[in-house]
PDB file of N, CA and C in Angstrom:
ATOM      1  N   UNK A   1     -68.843  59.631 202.927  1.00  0.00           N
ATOM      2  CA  UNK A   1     -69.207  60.712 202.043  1.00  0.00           C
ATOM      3  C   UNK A   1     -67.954  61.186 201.308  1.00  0.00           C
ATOM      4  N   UNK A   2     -67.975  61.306 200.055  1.00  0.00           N
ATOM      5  CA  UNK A   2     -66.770  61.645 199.274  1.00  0.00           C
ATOM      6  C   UNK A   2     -66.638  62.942 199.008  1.00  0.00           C
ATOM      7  N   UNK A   3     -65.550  63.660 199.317  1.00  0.00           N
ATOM      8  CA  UNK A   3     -64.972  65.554 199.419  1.00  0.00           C
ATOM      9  C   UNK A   3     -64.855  65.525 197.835  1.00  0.00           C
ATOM     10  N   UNK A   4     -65.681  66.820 197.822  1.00  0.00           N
ATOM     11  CA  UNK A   4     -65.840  67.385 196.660  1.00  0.00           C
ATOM     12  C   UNK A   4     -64.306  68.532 196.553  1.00  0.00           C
ATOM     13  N   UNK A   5     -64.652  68.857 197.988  1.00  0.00           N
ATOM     14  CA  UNK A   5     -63.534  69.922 197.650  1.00  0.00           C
ATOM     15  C   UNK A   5     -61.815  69.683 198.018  1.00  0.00           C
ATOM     16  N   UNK A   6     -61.033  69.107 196.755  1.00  0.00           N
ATOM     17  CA  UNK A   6     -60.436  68.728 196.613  1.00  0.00           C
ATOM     18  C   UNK A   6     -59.181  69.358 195.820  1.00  0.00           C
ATOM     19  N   UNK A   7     -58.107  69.506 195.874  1.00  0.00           N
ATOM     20  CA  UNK A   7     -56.877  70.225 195.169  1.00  0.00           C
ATOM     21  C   UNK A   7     -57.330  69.733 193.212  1.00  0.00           C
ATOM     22  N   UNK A   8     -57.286  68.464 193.080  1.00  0.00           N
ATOM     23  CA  UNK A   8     -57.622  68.062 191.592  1.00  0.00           C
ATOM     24  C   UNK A   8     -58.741  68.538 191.246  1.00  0.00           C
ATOM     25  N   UNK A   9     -60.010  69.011 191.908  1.00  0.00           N
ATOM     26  CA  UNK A   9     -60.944  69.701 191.794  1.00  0.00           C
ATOM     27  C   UNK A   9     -60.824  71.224 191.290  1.00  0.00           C
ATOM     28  N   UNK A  10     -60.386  71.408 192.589  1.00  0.00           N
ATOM     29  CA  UNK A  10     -59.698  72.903 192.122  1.00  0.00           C
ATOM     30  C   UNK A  10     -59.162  73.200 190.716  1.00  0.00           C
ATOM     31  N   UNK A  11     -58.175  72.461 190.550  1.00  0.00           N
ATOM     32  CA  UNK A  11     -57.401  72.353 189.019  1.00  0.00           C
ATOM     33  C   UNK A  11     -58.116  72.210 188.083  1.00  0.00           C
ATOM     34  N   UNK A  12     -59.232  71.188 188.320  1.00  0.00           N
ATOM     35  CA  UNK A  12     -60.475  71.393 186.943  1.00  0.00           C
ATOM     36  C   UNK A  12     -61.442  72.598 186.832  1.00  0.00           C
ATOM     37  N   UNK A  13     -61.681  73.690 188.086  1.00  0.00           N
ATOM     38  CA  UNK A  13     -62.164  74.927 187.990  1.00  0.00           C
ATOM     39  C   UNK A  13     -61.199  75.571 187.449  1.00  0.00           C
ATOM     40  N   UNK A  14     -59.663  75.701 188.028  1.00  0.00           N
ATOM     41  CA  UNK A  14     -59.356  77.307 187.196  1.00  0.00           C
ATOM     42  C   UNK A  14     -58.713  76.231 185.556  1.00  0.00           C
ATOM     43  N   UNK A  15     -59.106  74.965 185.411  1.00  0.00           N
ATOM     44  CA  UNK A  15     -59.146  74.996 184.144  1.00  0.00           C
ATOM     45  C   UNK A  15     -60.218  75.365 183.167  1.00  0.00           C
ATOM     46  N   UNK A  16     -61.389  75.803 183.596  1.00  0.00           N
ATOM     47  CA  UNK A  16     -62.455  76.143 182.924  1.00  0.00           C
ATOM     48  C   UNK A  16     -62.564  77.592 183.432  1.00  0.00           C
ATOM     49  N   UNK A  17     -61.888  77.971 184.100  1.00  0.00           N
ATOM     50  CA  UNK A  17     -62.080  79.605 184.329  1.00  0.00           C
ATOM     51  C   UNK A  17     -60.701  79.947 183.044  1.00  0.00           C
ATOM     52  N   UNK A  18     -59.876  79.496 183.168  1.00  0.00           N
ATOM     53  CA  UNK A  18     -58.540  79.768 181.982  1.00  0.00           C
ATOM     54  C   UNK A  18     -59.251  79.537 180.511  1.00  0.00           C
ATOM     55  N   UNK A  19     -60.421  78.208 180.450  1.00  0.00           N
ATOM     56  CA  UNK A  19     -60.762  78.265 178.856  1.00  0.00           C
ATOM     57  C   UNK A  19     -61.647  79.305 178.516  1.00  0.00           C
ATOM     58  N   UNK A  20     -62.679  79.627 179.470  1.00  0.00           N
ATOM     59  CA  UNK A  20     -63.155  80.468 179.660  1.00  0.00           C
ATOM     60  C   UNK A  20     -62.793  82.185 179.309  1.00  0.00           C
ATOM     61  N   UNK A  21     -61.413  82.391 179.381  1.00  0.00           N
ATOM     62  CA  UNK A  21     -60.624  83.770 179.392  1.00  0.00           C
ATOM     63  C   UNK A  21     -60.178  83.668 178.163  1.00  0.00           C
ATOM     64  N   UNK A  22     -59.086  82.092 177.979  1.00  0.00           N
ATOM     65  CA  UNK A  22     -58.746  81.999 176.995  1.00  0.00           C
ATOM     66  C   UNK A  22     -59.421  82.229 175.780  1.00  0.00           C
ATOM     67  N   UNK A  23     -60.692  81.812 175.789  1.00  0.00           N
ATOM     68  CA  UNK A  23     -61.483  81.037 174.834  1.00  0.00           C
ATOM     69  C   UNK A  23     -62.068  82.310 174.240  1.00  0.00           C
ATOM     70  N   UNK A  24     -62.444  83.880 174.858  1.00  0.00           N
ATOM     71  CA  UNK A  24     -63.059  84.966 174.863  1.00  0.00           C
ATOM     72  C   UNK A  24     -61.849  85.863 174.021  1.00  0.00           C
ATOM     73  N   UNK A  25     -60.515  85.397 175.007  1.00  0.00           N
ATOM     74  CA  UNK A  25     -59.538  86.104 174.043  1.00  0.00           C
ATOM     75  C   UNK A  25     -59.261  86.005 172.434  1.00  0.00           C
ATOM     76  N   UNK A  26     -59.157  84.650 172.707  1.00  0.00           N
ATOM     77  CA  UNK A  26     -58.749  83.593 171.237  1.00  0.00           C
ATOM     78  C   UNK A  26     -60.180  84.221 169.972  1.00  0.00           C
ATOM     79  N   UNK A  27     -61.244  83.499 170.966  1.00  0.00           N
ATOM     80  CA  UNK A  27     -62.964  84.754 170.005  1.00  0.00           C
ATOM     81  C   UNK A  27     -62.578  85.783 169.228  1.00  0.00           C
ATOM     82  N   UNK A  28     -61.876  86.390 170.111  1.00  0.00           N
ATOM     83  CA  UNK A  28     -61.756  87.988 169.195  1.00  0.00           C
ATOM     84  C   UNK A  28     -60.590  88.256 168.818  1.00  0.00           C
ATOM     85  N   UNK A  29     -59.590  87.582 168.870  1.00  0.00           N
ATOM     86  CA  UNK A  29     -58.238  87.734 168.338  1.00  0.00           C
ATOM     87  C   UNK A  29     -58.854  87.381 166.209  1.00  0.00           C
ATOM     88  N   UNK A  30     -59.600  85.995 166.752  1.00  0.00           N
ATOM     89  CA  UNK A  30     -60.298  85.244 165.462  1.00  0.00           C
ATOM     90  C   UNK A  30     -61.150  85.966 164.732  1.00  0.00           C
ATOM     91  N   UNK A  31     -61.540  86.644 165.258  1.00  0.00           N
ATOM     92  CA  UNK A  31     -62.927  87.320 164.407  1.00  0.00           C
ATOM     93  C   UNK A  31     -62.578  88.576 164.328  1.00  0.00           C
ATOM     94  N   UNK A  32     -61.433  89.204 164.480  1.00  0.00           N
ATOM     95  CA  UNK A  32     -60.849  90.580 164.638  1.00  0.00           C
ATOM     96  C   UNK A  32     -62.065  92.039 165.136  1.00  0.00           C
ATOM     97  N   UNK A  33     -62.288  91.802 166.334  1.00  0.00           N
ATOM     98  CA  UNK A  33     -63.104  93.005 167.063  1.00  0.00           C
ATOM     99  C   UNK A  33     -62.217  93.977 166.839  1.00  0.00           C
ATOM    100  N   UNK A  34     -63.304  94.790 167.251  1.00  0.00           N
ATOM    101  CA  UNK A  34     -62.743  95.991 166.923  1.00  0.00           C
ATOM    102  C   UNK A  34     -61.469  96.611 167.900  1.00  0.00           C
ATOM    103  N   UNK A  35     -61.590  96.163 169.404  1.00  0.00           N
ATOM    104  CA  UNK A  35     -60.610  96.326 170.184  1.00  0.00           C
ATOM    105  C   UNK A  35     -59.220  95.471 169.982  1.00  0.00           C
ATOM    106  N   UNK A  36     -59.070  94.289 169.352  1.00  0.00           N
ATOM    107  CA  UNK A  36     -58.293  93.801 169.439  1.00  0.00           C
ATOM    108  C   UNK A  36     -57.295  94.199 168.019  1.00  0.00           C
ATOM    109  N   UNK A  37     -58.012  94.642 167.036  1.00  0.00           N
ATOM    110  CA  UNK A  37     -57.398  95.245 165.980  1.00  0.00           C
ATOM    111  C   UNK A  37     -57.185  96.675 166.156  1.00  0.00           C
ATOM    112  N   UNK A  38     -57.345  97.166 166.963  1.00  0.00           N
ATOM    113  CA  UNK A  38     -56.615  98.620 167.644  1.00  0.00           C
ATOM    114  C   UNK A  38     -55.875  98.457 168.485  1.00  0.00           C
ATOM    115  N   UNK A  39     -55.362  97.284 169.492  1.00  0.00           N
ATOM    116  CA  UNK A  39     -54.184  96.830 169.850  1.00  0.00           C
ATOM    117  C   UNK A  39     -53.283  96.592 168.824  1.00  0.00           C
ATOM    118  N   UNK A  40     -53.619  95.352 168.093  1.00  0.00           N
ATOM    119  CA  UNK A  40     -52.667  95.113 167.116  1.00  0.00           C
ATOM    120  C   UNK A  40     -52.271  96.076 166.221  1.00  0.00           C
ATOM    121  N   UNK A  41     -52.724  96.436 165.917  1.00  0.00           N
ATOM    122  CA  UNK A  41     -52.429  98.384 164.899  1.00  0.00           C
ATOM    123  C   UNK A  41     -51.281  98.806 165.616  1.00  0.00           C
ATOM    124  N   UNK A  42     -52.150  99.166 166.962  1.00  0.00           N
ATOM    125  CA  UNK A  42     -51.425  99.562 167.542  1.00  0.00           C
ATOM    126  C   UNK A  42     -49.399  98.881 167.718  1.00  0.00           C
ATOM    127  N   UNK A  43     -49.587  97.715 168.305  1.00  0.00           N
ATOM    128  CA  UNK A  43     -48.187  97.492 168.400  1.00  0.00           C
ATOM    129  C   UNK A  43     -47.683  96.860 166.893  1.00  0.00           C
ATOM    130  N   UNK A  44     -48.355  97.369 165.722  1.00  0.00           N
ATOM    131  CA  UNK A  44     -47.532  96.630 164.384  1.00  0.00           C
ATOM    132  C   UNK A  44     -47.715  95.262 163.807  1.00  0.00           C
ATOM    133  N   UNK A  45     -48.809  94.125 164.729  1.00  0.00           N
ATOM    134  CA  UNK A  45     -49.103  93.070 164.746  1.00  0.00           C
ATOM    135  C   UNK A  45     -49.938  93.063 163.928  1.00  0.00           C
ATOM    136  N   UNK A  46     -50.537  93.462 163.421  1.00  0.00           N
ATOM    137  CA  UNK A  46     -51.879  93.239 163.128  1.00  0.00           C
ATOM    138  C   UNK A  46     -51.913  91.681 162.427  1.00  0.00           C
ATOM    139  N   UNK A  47     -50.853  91.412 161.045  1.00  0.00           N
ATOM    140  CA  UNK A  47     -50.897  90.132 160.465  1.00  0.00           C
ATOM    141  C   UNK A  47     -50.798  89.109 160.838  1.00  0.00           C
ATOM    142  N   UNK A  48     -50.670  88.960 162.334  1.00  0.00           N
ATOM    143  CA  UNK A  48     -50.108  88.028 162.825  1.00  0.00           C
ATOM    144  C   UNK A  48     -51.332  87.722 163.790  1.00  0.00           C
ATOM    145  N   UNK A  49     -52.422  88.244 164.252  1.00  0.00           N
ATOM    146  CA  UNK A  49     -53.821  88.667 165.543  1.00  0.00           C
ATOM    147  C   UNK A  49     -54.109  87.305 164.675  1.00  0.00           C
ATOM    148  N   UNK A  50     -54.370  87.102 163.959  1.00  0.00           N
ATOM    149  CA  UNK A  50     -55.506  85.850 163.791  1.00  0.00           C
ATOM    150  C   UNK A  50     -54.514  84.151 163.716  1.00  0.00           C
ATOM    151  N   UNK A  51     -53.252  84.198 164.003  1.00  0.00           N
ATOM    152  CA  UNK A  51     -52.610  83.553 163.705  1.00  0.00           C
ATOM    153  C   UNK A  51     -52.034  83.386 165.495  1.00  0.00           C
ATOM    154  N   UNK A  52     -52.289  84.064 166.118  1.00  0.00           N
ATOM    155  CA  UNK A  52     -52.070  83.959 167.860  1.00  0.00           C
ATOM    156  C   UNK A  52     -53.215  83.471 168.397  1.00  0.00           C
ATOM    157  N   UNK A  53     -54.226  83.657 167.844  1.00  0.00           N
ATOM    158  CA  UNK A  53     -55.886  83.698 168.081  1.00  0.00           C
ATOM    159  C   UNK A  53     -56.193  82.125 168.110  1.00  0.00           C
ATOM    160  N   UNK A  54     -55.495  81.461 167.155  1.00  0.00           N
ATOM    161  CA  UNK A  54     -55.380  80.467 166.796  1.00  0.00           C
ATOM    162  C   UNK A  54     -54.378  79.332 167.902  1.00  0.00           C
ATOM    163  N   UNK A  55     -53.193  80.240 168.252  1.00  0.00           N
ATOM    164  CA  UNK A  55     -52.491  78.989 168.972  1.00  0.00           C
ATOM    165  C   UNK A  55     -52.854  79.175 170.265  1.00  0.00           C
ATOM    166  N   UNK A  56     -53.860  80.202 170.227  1.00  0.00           N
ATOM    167  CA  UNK A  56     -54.501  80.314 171.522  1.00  0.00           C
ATOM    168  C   UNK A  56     -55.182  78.905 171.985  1.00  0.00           C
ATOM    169  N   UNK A  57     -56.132  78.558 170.764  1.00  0.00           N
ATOM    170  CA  UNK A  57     -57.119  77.822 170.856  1.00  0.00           C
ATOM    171  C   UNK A  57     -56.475  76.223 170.868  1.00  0.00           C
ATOM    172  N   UNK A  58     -55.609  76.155 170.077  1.00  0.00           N
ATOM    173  CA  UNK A  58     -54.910  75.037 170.135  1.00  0.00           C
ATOM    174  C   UNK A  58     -54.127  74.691 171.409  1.00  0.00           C
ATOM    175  N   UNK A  59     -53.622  75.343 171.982  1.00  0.00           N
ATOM    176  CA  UNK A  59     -53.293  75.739 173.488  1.00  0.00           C
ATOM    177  C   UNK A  59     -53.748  75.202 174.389  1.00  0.00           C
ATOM    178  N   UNK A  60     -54.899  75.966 174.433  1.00  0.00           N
ATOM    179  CA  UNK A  60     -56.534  75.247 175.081  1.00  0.00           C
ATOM    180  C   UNK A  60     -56.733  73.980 174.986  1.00  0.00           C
ATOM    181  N   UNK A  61     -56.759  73.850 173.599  1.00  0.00           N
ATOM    182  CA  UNK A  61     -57.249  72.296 173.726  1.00  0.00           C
ATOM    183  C   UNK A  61     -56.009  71.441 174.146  1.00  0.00           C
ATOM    184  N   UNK A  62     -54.720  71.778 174.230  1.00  0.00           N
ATOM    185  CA  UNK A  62     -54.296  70.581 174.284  1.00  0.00           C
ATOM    186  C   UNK A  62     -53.741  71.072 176.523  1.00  0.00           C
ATOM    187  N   UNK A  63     -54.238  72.208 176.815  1.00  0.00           N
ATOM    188  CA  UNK A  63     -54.599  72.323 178.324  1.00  0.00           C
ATOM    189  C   UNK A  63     -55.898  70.865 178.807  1.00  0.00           C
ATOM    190  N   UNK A  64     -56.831  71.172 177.933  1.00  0.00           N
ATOM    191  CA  UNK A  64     -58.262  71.038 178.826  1.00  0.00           C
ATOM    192  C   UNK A  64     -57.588  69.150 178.423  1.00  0.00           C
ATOM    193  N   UNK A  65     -56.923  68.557 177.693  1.00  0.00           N
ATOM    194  CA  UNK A  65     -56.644  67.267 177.635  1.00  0.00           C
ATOM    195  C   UNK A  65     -55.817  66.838 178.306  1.00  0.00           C
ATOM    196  N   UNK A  66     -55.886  66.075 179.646  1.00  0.00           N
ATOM    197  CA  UNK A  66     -55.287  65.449 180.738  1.00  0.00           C
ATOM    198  C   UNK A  66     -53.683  65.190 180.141  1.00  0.00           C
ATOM    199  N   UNK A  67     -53.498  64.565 179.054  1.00  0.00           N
ATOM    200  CA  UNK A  67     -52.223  63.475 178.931  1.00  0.00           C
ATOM    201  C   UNK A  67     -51.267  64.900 178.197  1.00  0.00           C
ATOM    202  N   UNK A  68     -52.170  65.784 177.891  1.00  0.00           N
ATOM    203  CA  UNK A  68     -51.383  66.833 176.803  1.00  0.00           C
ATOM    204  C   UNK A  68     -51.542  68.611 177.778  1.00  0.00           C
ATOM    205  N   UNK A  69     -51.700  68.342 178.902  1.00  0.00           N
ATOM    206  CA  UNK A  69     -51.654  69.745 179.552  1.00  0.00           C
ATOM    207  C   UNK A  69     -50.775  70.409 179.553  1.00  0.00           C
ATOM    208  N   UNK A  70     -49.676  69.622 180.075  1.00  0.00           N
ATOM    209  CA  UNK A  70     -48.332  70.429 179.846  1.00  0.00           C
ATOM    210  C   UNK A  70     -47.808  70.935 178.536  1.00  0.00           C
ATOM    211  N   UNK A  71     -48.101  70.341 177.828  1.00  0.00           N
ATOM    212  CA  UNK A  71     -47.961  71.611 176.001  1.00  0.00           C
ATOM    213  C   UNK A  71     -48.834  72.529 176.306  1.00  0.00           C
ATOM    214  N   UNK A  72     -49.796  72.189 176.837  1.00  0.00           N
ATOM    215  CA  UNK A  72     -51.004  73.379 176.554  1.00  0.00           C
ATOM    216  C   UNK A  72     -50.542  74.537 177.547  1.00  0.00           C
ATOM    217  N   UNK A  73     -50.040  74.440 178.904  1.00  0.00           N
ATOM    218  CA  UNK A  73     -49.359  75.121 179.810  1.00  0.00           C
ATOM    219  C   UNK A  73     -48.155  75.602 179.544  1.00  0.00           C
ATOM    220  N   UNK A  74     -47.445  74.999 178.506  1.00  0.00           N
ATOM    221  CA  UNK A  74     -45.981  75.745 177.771  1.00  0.00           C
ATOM    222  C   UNK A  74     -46.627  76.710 176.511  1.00  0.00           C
ATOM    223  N   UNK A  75     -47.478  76.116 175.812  1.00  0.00           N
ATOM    224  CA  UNK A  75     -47.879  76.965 174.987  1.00  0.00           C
ATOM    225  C   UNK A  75     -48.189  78.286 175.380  1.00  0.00           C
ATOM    226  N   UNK A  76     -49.657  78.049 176.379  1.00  0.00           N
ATOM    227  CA  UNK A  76     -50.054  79.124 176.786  1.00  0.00           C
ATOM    228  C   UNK A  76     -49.233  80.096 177.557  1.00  0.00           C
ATOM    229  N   UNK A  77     -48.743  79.470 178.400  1.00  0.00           N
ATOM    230  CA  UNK A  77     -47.839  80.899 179.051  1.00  0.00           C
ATOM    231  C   UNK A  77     -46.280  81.124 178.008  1.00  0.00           C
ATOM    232  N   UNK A  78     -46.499  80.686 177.368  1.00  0.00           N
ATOM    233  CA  UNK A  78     -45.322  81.146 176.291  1.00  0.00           C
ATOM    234  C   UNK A  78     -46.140  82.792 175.398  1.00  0.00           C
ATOM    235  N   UNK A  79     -47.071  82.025 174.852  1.00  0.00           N
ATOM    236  CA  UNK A  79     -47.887  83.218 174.642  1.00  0.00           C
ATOM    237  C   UNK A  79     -47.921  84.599 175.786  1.00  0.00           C
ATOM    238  N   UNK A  80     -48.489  84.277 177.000  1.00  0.00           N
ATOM    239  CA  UNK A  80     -48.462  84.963 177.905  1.00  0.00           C
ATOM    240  C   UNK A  80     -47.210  85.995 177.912  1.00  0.00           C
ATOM    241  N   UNK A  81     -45.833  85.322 178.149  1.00  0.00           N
ATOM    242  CA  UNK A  81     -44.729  85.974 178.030  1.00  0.00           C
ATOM    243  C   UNK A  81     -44.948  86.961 177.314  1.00  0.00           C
ATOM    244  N   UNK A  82     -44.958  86.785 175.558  1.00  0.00           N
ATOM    245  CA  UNK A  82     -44.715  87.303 174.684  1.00  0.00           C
ATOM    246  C   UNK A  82     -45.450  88.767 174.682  1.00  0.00           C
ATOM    247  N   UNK A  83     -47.119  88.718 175.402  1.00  0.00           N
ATOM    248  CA  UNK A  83     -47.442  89.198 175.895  1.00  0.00           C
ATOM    249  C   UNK A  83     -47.220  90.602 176.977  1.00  0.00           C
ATOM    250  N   UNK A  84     -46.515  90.125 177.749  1.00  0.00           N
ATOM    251  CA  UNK A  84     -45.834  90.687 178.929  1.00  0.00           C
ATOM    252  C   UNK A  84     -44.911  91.401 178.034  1.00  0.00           C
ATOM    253  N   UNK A  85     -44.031  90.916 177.162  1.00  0.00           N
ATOM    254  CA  UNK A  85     -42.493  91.812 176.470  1.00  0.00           C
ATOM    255  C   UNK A  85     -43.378  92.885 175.787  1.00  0.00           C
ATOM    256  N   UNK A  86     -44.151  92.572 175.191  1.00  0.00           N
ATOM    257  CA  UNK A  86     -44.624  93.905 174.356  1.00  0.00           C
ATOM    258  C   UNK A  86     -45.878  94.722 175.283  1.00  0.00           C
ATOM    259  N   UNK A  87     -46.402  94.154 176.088  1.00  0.00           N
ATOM    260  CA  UNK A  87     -47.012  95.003 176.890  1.00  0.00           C
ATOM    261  C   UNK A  87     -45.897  96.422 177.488  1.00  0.00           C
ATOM    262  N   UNK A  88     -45.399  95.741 178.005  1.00  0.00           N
ATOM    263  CA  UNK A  88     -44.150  96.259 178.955  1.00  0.00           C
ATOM    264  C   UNK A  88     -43.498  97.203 177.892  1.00  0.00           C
ATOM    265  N   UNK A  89     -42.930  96.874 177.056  1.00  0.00           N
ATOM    266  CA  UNK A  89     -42.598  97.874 175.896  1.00  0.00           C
ATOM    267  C   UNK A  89     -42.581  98.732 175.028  1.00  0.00           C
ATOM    268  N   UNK A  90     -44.946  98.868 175.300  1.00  0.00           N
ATOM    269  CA  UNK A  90     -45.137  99.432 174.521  1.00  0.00           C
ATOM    270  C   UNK A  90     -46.483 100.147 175.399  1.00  0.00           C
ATOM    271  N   UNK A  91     -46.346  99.867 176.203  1.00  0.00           N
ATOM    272  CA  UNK A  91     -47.711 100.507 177.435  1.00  0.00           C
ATOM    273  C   UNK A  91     -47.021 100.415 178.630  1.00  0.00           C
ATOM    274  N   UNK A  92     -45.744 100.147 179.295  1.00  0.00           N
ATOM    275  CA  UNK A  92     -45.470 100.405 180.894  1.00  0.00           C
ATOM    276  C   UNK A  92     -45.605  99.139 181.306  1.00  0.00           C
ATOM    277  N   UNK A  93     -45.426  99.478 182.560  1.00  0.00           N
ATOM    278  CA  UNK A  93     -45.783  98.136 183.099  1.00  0.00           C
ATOM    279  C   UNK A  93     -47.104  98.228 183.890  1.00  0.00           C
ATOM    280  N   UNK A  94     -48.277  98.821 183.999  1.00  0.00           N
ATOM    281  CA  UNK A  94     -49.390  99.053 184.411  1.00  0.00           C
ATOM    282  C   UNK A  94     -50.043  98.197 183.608  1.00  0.00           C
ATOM    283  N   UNK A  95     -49.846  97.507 182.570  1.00  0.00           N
ATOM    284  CA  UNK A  95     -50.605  96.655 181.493  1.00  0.00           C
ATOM    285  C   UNK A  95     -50.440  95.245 181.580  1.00  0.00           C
ATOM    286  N   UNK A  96     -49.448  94.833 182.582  1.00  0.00           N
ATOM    287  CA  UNK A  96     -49.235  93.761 182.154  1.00  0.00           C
ATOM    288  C   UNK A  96     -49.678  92.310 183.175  1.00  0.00           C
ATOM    289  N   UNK A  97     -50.535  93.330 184.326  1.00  0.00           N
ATOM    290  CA  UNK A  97     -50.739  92.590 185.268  1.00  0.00           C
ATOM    291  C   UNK A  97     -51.833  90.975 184.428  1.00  0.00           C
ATOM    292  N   UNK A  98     -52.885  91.328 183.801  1.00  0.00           N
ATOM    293  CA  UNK A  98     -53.563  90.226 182.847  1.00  0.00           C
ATOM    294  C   UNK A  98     -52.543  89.249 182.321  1.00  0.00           C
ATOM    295  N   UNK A  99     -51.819  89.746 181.602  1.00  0.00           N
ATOM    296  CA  UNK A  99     -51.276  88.577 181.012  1.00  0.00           C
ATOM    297  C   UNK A  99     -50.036  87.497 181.680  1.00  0.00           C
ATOM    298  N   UNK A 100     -49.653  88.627 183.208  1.00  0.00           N
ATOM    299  CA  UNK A 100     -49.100  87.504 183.853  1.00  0.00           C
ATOM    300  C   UNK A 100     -50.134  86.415 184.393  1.00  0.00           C
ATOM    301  N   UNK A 101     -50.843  86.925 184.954  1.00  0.00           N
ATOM    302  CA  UNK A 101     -52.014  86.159 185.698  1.00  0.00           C
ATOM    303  C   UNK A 101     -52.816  85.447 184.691  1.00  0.00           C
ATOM    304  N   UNK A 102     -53.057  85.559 183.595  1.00  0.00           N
ATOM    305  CA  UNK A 102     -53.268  84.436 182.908  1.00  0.00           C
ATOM    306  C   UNK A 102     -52.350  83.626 182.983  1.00  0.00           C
ATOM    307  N   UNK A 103     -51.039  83.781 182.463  1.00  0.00           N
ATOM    308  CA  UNK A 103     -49.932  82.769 182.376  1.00  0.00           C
ATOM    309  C   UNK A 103     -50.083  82.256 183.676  1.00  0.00           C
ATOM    310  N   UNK A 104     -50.275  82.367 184.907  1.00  0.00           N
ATOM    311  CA  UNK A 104     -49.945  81.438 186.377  1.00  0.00           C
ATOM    312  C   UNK A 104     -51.111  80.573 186.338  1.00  0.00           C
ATOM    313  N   UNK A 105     -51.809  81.012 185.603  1.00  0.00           N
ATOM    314  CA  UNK A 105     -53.776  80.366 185.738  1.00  0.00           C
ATOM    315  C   UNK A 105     -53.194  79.032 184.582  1.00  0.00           C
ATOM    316  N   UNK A 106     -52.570  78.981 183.702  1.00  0.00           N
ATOM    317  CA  UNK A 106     -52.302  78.302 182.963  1.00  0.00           C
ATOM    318  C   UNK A 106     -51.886  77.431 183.981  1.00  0.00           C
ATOM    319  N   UNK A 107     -50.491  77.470 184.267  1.00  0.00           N
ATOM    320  CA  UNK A 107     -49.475  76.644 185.148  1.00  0.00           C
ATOM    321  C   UNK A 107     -50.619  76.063 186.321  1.00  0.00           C
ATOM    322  N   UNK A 108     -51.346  76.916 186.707  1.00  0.00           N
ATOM    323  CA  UNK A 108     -51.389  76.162 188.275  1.00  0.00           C
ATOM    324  C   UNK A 108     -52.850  75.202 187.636  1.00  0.00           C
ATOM    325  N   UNK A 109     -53.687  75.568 186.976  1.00  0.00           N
ATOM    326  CA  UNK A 109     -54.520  74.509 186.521  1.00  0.00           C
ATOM    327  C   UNK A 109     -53.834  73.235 186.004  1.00  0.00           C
ATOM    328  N   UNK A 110     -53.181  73.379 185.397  1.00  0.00           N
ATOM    329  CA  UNK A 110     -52.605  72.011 184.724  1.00  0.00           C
ATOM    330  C   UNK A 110     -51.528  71.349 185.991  1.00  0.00           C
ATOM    331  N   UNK A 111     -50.942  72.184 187.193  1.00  0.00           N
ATOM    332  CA  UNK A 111     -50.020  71.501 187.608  1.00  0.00           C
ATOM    333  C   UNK A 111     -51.091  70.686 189.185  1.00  0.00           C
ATOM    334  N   UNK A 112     -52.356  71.320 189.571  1.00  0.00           N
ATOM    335  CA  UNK A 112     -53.485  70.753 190.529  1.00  0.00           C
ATOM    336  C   UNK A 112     -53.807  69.834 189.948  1.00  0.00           C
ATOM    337  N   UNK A 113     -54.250  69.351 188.653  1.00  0.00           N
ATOM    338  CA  UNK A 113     -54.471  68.421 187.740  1.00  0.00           C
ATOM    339  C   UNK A 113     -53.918  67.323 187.947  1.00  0.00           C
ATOM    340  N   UNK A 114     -52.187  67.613 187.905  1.00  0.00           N
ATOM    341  CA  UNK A 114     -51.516  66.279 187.073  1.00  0.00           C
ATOM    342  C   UNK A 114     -50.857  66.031 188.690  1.00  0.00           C
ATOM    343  N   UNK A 115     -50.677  66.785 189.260  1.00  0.00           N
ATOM    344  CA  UNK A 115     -49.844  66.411 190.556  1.00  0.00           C
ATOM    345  C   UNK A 115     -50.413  66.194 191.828  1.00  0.00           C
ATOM    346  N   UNK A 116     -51.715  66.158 191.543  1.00  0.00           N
ATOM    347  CA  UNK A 116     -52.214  66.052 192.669  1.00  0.00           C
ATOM    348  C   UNK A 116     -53.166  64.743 192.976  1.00  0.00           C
ATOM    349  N   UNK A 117     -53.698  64.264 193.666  1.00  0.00           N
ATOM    350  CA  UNK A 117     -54.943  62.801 193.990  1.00  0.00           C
ATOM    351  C   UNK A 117     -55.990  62.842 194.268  1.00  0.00           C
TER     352      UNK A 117
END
């Protein structure tokens, strides 16, 4: 009988729980909701929300593609970072717990993936 539940398994769930987050974020970064353009207002971004929204998605895709995860895992938690500096800078640090934990959801999906059997 062949184990389903498996470390490379794993890595393909929190890769669809990450596109999943990602994919909701990237949504409304793209289509400018109303919450995400009262962030960006807020920290001075605004011209730039649909242009992050974007390397969100590109991110993603080149996560959810086996041979190209690791861009997608530098991308994304690069984003993440960037994230974290202006969270932290401009709301405390009570804000920033999301965007680290996205960034590790990045890393550890792509690294169960590629490093594991």
């Amino acid at each position: 009988m062949k184990n389903l539940f498996t470390l490379k398994n794993l890595g393909w769930l929190l890769t669809v729980v990450a596109t999943v987050m990602f994919g909701m974020s990237a949504f409304s970064k793209v289509t400018a909701s109303e919450e995400m353009v009262k962030g960006f207002e807020f920290m001075k971004l605004l011209p730039y929300m649909k242009f992050i929204g974007l390397g969100e998605i590109v991110g993603l895709a080149l996560l959810i593609y086996p041979r190209t995860s690791i861009y997608g895992a530098v991308l994304l938690s690069s984003f993440m970072s960037g994230a974290v500096a202006l969270h932290m800078s401009y709301m405390g640090l009570n804000s920033i717990v999301a965007p680290v934990v996205f960034g590790v959801l990045a890393w550890s999906s792509h690294c169960l993936r590629a490093y594991t059997k």
